[in-house]
Protein backbone atom coordinates (compact mmCIF):
# COMPACT_ATOMS: atom_id res chain seq x y z
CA UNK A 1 144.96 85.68 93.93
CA UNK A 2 141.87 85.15 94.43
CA UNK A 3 139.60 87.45 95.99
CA UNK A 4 136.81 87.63 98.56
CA UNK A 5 132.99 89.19 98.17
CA UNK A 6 131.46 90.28 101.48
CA UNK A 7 128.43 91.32 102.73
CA UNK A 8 128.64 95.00 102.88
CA UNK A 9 127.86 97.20 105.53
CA UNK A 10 125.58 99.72 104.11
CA UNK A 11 125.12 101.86 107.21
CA UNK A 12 126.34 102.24 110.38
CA UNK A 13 123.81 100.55 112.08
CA UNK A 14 123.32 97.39 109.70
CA UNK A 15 124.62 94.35 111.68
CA UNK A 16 123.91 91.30 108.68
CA UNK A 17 122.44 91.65 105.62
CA UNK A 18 119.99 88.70 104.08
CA UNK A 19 121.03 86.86 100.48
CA UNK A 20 117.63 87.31 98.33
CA UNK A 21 119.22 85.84 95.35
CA UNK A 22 122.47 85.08 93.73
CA UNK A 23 122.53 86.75 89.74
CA UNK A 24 125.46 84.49 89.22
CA UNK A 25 125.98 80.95 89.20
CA UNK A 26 129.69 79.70 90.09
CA UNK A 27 131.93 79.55 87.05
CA UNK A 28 129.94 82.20 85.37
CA UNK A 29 132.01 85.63 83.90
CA UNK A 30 131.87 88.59 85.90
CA UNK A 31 132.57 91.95 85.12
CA UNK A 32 134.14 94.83 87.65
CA UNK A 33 130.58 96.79 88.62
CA UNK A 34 128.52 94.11 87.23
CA UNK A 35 125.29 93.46 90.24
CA UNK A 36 125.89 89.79 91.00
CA UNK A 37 123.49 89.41 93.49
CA UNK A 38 120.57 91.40 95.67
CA UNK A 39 120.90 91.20 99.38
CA UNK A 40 118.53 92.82 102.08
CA UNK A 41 118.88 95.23 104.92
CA UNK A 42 116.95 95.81 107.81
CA UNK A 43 115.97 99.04 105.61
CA UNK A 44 115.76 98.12 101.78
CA UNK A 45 117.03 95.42 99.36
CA UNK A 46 119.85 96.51 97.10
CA UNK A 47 122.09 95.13 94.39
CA UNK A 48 125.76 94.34 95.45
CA UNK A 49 127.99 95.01 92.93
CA UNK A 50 131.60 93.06 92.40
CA UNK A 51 134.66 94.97 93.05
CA UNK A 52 136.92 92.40 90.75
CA UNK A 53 136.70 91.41 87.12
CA UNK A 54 137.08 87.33 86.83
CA UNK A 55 135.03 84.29 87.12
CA UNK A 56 133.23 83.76 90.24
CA UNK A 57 134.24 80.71 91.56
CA UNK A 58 132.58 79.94 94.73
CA UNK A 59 129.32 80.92 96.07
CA UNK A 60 129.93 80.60 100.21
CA UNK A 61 126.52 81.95 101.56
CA UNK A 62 123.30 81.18 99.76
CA UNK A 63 120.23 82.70 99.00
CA UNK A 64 117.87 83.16 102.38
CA UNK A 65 120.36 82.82 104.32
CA UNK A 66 121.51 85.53 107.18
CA UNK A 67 124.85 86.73 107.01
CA UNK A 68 126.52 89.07 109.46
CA UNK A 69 128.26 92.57 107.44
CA UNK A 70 132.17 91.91 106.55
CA UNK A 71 131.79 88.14 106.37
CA UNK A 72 132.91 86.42 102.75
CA UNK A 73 129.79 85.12 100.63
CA UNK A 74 131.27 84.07 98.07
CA UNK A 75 135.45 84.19 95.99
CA UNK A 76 135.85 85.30 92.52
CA UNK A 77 139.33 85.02 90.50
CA UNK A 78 140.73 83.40 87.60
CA UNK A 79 139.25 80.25 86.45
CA UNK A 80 140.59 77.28 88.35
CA UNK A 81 142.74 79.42 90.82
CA UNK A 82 142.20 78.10 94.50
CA UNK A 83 140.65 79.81 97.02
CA UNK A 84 141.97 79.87 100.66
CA UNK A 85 140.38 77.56 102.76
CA UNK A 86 139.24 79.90 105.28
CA UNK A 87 138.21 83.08 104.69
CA UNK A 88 140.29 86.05 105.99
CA UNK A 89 140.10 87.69 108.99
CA UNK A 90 137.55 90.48 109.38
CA UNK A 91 139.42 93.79 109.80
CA UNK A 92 137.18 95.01 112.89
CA UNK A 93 138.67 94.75 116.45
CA UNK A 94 136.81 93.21 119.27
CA UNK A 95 136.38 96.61 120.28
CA UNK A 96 134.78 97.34 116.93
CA UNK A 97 132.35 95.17 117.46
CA UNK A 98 131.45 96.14 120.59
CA UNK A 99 130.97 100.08 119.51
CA UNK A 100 129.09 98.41 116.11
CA UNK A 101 126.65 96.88 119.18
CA UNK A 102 126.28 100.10 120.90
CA UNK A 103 125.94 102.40 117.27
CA UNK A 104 122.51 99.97 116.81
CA UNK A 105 120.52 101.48 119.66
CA UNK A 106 120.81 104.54 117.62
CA UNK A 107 119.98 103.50 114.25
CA UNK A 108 117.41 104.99 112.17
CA UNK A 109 113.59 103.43 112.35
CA UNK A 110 112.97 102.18 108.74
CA UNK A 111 109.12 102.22 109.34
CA UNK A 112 106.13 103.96 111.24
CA UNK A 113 104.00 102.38 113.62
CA UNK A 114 100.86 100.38 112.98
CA UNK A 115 99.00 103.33 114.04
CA UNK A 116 100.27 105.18 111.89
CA UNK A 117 99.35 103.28 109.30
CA UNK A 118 96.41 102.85 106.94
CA UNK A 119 94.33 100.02 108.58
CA UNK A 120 94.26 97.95 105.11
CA UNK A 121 93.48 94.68 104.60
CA UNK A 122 96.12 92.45 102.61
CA UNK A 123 94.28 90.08 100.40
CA UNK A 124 98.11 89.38 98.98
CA UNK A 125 98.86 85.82 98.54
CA UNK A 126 100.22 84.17 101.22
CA UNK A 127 104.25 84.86 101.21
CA UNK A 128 105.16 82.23 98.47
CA UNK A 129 108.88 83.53 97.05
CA UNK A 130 108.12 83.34 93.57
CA UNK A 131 111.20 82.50 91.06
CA UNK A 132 112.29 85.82 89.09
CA UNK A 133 114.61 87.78 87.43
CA UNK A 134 116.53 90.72 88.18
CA UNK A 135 114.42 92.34 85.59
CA UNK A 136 111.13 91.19 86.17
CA UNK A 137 111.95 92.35 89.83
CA UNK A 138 112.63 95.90 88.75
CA UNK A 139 109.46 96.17 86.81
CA UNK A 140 107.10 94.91 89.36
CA UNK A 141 108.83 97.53 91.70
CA UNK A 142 108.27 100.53 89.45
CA UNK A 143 104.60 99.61 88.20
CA UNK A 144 103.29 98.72 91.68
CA UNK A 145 102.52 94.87 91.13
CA UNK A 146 103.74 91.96 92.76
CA UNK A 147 106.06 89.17 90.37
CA UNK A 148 103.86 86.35 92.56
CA UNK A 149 100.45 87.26 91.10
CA UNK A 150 102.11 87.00 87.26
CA UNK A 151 101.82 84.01 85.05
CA UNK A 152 105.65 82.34 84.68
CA UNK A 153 106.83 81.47 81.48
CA UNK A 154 110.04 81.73 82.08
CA UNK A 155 112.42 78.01 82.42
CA UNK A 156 111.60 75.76 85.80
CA UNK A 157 108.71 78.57 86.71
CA UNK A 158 110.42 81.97 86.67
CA UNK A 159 108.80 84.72 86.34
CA UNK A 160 110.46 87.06 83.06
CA UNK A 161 109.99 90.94 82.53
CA UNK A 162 107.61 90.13 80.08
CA UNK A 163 105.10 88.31 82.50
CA UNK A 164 105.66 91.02 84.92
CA UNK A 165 104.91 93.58 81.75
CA UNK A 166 101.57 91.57 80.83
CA UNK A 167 100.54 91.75 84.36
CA UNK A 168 101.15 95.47 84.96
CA UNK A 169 99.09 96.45 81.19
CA UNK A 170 96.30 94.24 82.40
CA UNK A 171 96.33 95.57 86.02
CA UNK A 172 96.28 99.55 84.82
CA UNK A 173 93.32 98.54 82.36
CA UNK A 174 91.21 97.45 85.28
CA UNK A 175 88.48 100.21 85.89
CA UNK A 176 88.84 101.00 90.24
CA UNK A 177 88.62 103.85 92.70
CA UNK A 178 92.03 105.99 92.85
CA UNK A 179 91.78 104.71 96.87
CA UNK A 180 91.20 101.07 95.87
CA UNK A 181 93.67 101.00 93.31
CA UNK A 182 96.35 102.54 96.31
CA UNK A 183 95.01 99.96 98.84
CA UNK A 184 95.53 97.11 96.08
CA UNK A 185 99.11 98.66 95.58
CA UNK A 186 100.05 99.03 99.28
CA UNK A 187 98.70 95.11 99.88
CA UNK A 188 99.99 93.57 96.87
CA UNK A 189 96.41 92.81 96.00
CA UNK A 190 96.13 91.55 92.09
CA UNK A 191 93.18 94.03 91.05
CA UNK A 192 92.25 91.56 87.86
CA UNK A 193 91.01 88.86 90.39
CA UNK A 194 88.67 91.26 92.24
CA UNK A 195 85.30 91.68 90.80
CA UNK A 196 83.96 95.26 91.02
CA UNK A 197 80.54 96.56 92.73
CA UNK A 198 80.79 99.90 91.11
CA UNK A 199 79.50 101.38 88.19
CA UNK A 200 80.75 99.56 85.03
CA UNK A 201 82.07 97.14 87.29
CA UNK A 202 84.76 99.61 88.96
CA UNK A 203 86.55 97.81 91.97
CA UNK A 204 85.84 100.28 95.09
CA UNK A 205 88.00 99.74 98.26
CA UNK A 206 85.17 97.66 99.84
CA UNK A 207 85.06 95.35 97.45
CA UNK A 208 88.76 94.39 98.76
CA UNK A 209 87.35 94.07 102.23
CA UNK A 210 84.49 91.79 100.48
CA UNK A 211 86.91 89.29 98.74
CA UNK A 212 88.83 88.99 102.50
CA UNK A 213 85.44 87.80 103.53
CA UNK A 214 84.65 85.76 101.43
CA UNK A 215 88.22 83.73 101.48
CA UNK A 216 87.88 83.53 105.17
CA UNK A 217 83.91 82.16 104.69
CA UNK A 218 84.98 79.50 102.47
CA UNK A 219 87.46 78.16 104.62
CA UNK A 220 87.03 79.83 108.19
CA UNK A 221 89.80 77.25 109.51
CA UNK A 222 92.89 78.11 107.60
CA UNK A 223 95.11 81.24 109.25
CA UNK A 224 97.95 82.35 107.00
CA UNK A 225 101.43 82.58 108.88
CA UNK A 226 103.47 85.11 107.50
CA UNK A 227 106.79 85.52 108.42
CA UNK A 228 107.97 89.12 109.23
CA UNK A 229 110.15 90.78 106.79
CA UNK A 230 113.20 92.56 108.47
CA UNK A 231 111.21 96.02 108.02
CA UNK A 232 108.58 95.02 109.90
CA UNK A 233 110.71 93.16 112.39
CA UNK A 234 112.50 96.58 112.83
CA UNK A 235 109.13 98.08 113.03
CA UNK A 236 108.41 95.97 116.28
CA UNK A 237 111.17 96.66 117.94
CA UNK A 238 111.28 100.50 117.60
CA UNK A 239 107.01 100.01 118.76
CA UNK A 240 108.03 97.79 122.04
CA UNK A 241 110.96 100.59 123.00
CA UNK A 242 108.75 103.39 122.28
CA UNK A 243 106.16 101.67 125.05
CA UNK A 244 108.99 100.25 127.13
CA UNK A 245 110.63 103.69 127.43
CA UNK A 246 108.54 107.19 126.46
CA UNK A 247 105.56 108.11 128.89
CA UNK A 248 103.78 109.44 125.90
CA UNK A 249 100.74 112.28 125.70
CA UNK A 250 98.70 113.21 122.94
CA UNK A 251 97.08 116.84 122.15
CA UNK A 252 94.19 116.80 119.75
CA UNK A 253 92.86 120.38 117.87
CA UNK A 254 91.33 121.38 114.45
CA UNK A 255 92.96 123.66 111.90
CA UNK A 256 90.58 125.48 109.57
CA UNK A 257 92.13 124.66 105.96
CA UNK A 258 89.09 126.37 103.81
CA UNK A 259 91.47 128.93 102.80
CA UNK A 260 94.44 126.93 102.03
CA UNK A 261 92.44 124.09 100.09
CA UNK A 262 90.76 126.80 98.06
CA UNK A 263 94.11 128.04 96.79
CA UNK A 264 96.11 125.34 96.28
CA UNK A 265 94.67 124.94 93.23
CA UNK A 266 96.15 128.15 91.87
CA UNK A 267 99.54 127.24 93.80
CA UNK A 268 99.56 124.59 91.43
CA UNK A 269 99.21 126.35 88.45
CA UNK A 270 101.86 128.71 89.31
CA UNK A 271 104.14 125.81 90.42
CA UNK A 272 102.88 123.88 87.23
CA UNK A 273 103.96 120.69 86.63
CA UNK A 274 104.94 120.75 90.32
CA UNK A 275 101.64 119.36 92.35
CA UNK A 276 101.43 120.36 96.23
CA UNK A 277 99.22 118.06 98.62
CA UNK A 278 98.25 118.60 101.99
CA UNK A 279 101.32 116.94 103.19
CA UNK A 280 103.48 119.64 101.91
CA UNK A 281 102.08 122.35 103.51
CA UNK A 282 101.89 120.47 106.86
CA UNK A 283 105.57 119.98 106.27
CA UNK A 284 106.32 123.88 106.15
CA UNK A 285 104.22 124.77 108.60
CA UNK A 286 106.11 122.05 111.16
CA UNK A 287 109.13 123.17 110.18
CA UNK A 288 108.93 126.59 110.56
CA UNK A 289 107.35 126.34 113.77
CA UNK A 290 110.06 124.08 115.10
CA UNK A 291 112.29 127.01 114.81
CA UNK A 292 109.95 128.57 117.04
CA UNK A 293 109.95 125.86 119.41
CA UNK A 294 113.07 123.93 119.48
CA UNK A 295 112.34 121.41 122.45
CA UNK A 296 110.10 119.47 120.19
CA UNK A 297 113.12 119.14 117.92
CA UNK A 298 115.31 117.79 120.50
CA UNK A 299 116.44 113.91 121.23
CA UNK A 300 117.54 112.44 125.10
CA UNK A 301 121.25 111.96 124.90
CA UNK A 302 121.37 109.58 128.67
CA UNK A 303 119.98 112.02 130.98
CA UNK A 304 120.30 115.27 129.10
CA UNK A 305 118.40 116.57 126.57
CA UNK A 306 120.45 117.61 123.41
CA UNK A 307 118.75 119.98 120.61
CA UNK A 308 119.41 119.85 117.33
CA UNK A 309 120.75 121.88 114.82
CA UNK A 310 119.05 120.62 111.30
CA UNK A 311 115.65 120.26 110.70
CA UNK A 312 115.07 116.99 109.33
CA UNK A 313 111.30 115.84 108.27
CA UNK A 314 110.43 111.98 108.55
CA UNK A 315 107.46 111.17 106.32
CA UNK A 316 105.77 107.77 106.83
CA UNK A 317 104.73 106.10 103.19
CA UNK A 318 102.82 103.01 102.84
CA UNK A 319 104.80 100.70 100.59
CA UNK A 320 104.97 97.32 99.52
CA UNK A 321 107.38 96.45 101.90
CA UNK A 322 106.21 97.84 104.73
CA UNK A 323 106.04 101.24 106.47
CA UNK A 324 109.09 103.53 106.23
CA UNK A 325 110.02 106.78 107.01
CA UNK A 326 112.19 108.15 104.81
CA UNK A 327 113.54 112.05 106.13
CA UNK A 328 113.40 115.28 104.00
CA UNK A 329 116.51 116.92 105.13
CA UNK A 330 116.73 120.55 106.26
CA UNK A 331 113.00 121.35 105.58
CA UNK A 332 113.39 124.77 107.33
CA UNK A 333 115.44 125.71 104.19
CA UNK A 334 113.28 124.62 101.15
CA UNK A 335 110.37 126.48 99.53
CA UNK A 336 106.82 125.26 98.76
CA UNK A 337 108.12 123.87 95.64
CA UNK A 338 111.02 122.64 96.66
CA UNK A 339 109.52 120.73 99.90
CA UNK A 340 106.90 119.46 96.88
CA UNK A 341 109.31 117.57 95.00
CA UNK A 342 111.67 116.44 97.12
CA UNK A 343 108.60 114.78 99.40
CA UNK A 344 107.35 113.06 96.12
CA UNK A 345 111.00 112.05 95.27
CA UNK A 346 110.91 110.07 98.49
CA UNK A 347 107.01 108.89 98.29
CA UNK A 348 107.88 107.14 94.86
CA UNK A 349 111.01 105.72 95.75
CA UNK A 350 110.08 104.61 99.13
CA UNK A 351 107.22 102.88 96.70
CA UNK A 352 109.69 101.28 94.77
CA UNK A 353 111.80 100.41 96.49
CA UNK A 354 114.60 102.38 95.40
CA UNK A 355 115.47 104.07 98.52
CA UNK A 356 118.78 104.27 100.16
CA UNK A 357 120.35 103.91 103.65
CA UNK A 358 121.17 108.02 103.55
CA UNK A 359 117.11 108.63 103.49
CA UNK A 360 116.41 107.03 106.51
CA UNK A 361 118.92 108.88 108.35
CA UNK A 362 119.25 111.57 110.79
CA UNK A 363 115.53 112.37 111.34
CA UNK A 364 114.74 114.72 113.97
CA UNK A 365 110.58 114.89 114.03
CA UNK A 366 108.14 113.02 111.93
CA UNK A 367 104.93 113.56 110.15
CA UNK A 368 102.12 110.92 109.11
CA UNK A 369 98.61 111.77 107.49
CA UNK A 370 96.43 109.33 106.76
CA UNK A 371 93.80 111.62 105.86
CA UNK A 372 93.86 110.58 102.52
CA UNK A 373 92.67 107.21 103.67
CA UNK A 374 89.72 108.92 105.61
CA UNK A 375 90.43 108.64 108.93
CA UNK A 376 89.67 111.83 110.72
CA UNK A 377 91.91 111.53 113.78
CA UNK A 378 94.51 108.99 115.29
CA UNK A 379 96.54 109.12 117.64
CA UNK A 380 100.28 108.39 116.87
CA UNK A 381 103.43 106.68 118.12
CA UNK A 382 106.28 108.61 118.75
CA UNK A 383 109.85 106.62 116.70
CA UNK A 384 112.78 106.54 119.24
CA UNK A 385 114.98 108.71 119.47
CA UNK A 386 112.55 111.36 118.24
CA UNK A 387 110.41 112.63 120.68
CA UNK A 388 108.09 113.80 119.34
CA UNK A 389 105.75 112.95 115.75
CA UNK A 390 102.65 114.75 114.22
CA UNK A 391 99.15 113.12 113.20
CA UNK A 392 97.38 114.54 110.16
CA UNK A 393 93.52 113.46 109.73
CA UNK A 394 91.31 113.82 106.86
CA UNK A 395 89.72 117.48 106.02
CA UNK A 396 86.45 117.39 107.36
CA UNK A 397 83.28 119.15 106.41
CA UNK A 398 81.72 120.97 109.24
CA UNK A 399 78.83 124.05 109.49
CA UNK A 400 79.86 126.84 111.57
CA UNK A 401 78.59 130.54 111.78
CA UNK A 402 79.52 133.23 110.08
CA UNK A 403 79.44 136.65 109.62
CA UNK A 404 75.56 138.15 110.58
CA UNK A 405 74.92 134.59 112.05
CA UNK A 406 74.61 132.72 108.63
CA UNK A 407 75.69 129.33 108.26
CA UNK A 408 78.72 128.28 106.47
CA UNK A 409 80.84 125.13 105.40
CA UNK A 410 84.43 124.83 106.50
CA UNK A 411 87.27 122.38 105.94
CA UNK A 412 88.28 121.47 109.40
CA UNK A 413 91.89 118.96 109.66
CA UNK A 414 92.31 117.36 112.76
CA UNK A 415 96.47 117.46 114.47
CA UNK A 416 97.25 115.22 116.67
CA UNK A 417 100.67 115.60 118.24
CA UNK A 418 102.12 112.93 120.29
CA UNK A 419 105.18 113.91 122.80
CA UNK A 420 107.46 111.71 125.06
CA UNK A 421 106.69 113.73 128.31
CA UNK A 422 109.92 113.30 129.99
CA UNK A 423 111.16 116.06 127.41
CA UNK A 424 108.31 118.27 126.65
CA UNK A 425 105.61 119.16 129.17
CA UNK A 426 102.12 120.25 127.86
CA UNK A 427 102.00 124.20 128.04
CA UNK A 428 105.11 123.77 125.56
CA UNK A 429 103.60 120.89 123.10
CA UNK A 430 100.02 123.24 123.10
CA UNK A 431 102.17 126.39 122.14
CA UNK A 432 103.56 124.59 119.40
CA UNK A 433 100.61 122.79 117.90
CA UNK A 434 98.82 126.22 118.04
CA UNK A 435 101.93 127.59 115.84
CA UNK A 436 101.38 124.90 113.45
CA UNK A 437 97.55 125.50 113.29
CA UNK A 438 97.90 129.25 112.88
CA UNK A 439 100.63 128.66 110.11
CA UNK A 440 98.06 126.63 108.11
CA UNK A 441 95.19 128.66 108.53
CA UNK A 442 96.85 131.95 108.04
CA UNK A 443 99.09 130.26 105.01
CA UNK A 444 101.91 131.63 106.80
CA UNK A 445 105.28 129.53 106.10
């Protein structure tokens, strides 16, 4: 008999999935386990594997199309068996369906808001879906490039593994800034068409901005329309509840992180190969000073407040895709090291795309810094049903007098913590963002 393939649900809050392209072609062999075709969430794309061995013998759904979770995409069975003419009944109730509807007011925010983002300028091509294979997918996911700016020589235009390979070699051998080349990564910017301003002809960041201008000179009519990927469709829709529903307020201070930049350096070396960044710290200190001050790790449940017993840390990444936030789970519980590698775990796969509906889930408070990208201070938008996120600016130098009235340089970071007011008054939201700041200027966590 033959046997249906239907678009999973992966998560409790997915309500249709999107066919990005079929692997298999109808009459083709398939293997039990064998991926026969990648289909995307409003979180991540994933392979979906077959659950029967046979031939598949019908493709229902195709590729770009939106299909809703349990419905048939496609029959596979033995070859020339018929397939029912309509496909079976889905085995979720009305009622089902109704508690599916309510379960998605509660799902998990896939992505930060655009301010709390790295205000980058995409010099990407404009949203062309490039023939390629599974392979040549998977490569330009883990080197950081993008399968449209490669040269197809695969059959009728598509884009192989090796194209993808050639472009990734020729990409790494371009000389550029460590914050251009991230910038190029996070746009999908080809770095071997920019021309460099730097020494040697190294591509800086500006000289990303520079190309922008110069497309837009040469023809100051033409306006790209992009259409919005489910992320970033997601993305909007978390941003217009969060201003629909939370009366937000911001507190701004400065924590002193001379100390703690001056000996992270032998941290490392003691934690060797393990490398801690700013981030990590910031993540201890919030999480140990959460314990302190559990109404910021709280979430409104209709009209009571309910606190929460885990700790979970959202951490917004930049990736080609889009902005996520993908949660460290019980932070309170993990070391320095440990909070070090399992933050870059999730950095690298939200990067390539490798991350799964489990690490989006259950976040109770998140963190963004963009203090890498040099912005000083920002002020941040809280993800429902959080209430409440953390800001992290760049390290700043600043002169300030010390001991016998000498002048001295200091590392000042800038916090900005954002809180929906309706939960958390001010005296409470200063206590804990003085916690925080005395955790990272003391090294205490």
């Amino acid at each position: 008999m033959a046997e249906a393939v239907i678009m999973p649900k992966a998560g409790m809050a997915m309500e249709e999935g999107t066919i990005i392209q079929w692997f298999k072609s109808e009459g083709d062999p398939i293997e039990k386990g064998e991926a026969i075709a990648e289909i995307e969430t409003d979180k991540l794309a994933m392979d979906l594997e077959a659950d029967f061995s046979g031939v598949l013998l019908k493709i229902v759904r195709n590729e770009g199309e939106v299909v809703p979770v349990i419905e048939t995409i496609a029959w596979i069975g033995e070859p020339g068996e018929e397939i029912p003419e309509s496909a079976p009944a889905a085995p979720a109730s009305q009622a089902a369906s109704e508690e599916l509807v309510a379960q998605t007011s509660e799902e998990v925010v896939p992505s930060t808001p655009t301010s709390a983002a790295a205000d980058v300028s995409s010099l990407a091509s404009p949203g062309d879906k490039i023939p390629s294979t599974p392979a040549a997918k998977r490569v330009a996911r883990e080197s950081g490039v993008r399968t449209s700016h490669a040269q197809a020589t695969g059959p009728r235009g598509v884009v192989t593994r090796q194209d993808v390979e050639r472009l990734a070699q020729a990409t790494a051998s371009v000389s550029a800034t460590p914050l251009a080349r991230k910038a190029a990564q996070i746009d999908g910017v080809d770095l071997t068409r920019i021309s460099g301003s730097g020494h040697g002809g190294k591509v800086r960041r500006v000289d990303l901005s520079a190309a922008r201008t110069v497309r837009r000179t040469q023809s100051p009519l033409t306006r790209e329309l992009r259409k919005m990927g489910r992320v970033q469709k997601i993305m909007a829709k978390r941003m217009s509840e969060s201003h629909a529903t939370i009366p937000p307020s911001t507190l701004h201070t400065h924590a002193d992180v001379t100390e703690l930049l001056a000996i992270r350096g032998e941290i490392n070396e003691q934690l060797a190969p393990v490398k801690t960044t700013v981030t990590d710290y910031v993540i201890r200190a919030v999480a140990c000073a959460l314990h302190e001050h559990p109404i910021l790790n709280t979430q409104i449940n209709g009209d009571a407040v309910q606190f929460l017993d885990q700790v979970n840390i959202g951490l917004a990444v930049a990736s080609p895709d889009g902005l996520l936030v993908p949660v460290l789970k019980n932070a309170d519980r993990l070391s320095l090291e440990q909070t070090a590698i399992g933050r870059g775990d999730l950095v690298n796969r939200a990067r390539g795309g490798h991350l799964s509906p489990d690490d989006f889930a259950e976040g109770t408070f998140t963190v963004t810094n963009l203090g890498m990208y040099g912005i000083e201070t920002f002020t941040p938008v809280i993800l429902p049903p959080q209430t409440a996120i953390l800001g992290v600016g760049a390290a700043v130098e600043q002169i300030a007098l010390g001991e016998g009235g000498s002048h001295v340089v200091r590392r000042r970071m800038a916090l900005s913590l954002t809180i929906d007011h309706r939960v958390i008054d001010g005296g409470q939201a200063a206590l804990f963002l003085a916690d925080v700041r005395e955790r990272l200027e003391t090294i205490q966590f």
